[in-house]
Protein backbone atom coordinates (compact mmCIF):
# COMPACT_ATOMS: atom_id res chain seq x y z
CA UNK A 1 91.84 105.63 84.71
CA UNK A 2 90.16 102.69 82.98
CA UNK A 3 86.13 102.01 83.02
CA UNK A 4 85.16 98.45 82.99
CA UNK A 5 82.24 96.38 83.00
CA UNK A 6 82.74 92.40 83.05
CA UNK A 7 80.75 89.55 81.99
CA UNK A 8 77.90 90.99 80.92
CA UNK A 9 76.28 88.14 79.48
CA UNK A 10 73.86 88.21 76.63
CA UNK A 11 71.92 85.81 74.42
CA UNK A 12 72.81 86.13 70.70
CA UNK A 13 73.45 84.58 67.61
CA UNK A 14 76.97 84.88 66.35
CA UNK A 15 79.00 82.05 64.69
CA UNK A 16 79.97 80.26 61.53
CA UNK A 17 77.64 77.71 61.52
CA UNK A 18 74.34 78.26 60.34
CA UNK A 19 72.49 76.67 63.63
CA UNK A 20 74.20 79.20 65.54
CA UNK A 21 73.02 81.66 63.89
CA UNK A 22 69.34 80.26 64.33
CA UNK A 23 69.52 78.94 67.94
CA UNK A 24 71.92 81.50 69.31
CA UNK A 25 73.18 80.64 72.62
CA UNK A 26 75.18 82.38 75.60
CA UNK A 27 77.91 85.14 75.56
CA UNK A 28 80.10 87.13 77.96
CA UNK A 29 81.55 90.58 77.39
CA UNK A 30 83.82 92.69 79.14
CA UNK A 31 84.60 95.96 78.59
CA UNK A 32 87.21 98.39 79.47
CA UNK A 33 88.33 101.92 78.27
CA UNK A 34 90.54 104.42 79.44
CA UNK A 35 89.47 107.47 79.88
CA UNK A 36 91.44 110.94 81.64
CA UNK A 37 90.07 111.10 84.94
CA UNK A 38 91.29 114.00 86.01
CA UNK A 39 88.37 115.84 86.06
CA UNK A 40 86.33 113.56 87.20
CA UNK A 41 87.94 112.77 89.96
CA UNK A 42 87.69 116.55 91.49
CA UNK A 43 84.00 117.42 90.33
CA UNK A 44 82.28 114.07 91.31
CA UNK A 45 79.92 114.96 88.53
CA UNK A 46 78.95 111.69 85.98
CA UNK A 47 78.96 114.67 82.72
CA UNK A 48 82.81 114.63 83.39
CA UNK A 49 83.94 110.75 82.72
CA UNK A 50 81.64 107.67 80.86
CA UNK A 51 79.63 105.67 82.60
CA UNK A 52 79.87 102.27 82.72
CA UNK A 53 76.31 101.95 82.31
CA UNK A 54 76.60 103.36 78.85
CA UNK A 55 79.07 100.77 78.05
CA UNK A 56 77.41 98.02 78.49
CA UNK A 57 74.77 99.52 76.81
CA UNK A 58 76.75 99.69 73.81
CA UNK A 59 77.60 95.89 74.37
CA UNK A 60 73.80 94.70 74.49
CA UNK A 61 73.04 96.69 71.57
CA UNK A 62 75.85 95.80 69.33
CA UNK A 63 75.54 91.90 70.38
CA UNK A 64 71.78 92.11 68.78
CA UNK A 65 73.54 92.41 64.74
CA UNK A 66 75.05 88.23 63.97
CA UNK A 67 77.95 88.54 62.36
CA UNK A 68 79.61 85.00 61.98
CA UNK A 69 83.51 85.91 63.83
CA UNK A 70 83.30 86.99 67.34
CA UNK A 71 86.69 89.15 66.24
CA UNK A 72 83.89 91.25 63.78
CA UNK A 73 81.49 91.89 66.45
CA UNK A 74 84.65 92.58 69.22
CA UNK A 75 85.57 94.83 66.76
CA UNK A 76 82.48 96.62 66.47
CA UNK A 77 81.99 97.28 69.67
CA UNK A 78 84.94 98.86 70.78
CA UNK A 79 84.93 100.95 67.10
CA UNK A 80 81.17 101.96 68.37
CA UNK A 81 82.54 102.82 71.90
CA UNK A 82 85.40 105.04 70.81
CA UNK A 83 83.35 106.68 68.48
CA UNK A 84 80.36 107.41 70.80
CA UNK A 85 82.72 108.88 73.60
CA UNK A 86 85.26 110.45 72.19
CA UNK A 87 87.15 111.08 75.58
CA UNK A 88 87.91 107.74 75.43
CA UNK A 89 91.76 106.69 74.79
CA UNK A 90 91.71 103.13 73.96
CA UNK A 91 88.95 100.48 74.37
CA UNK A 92 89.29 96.55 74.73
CA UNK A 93 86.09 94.29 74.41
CA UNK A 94 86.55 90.47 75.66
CA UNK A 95 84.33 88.13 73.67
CA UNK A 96 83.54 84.65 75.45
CA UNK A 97 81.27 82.27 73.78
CA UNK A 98 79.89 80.01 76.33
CA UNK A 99 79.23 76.55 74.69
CA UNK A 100 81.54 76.40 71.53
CA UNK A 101 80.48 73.56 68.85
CA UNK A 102 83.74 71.88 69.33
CA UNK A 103 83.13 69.16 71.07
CA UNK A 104 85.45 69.96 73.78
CA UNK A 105 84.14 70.52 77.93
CA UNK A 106 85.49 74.28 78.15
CA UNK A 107 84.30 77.23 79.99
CA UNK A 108 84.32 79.17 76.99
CA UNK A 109 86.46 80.45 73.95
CA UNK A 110 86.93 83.71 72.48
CA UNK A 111 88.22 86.60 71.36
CA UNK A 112 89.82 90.22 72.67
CA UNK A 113 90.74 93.00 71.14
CA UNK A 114 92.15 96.63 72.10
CA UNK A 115 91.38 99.70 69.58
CA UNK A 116 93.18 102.50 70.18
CA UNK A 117 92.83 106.26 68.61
């Protein structure tokens, strides 16, 4: 079974430039992880999967540390989900930055990546 959240979006200040790192601007994130749902699926009780709440969670917290490579802060938040749930399989974070300084009329650019135990 996989747990997702998408486009959470989240004001922060990642990027190479210094001005991005002082004026921030807009991110998205999605999340998904895969998770055994076996249980789950026959107790209907939340203690037996990861809630998707808790995910994004994760994502708001983790987006509040700059780092200057959305692939560092991708990473870290699908190293900080797999180690906080430890059910969890595999996790893959989607990092969108909204209004890229490159001069360019885009919807976004970014990163994904997919950590896997």
């Amino acid at each position: 079974m996989k747990i997702f959240v998408n486009d959470i979006r989240v004001y922060a200040y990642h990027g190479v430039m210094e001005q991005e790192r002082v004026v921030g601007g807009w991110f998205r994130v999605s999340v998904e992880a895969e998770a055994d749902s076996e249980k789950s699926s026959e107790t209907d009780d939340l203690t037996d999967t990861v809630s998707y709440a808790d995910l994004a969670r994760v994502v708001c917290e983790e987006m509040k540390t700059a780092s200057q490579l959305l692939e560092h802060v991708a990473g870290r938040i699908a190293r900080r989900i797999l180690h906080d749930y430890p059910t969890l399989l595999n996790a893959t974070v989607r990092l969108t930055k909204e209004n890229p300084p490159m001069g360019l009329n885009c919807n976004g650019a970014g990163v994904e990546i997919t950590i896997k135990r």
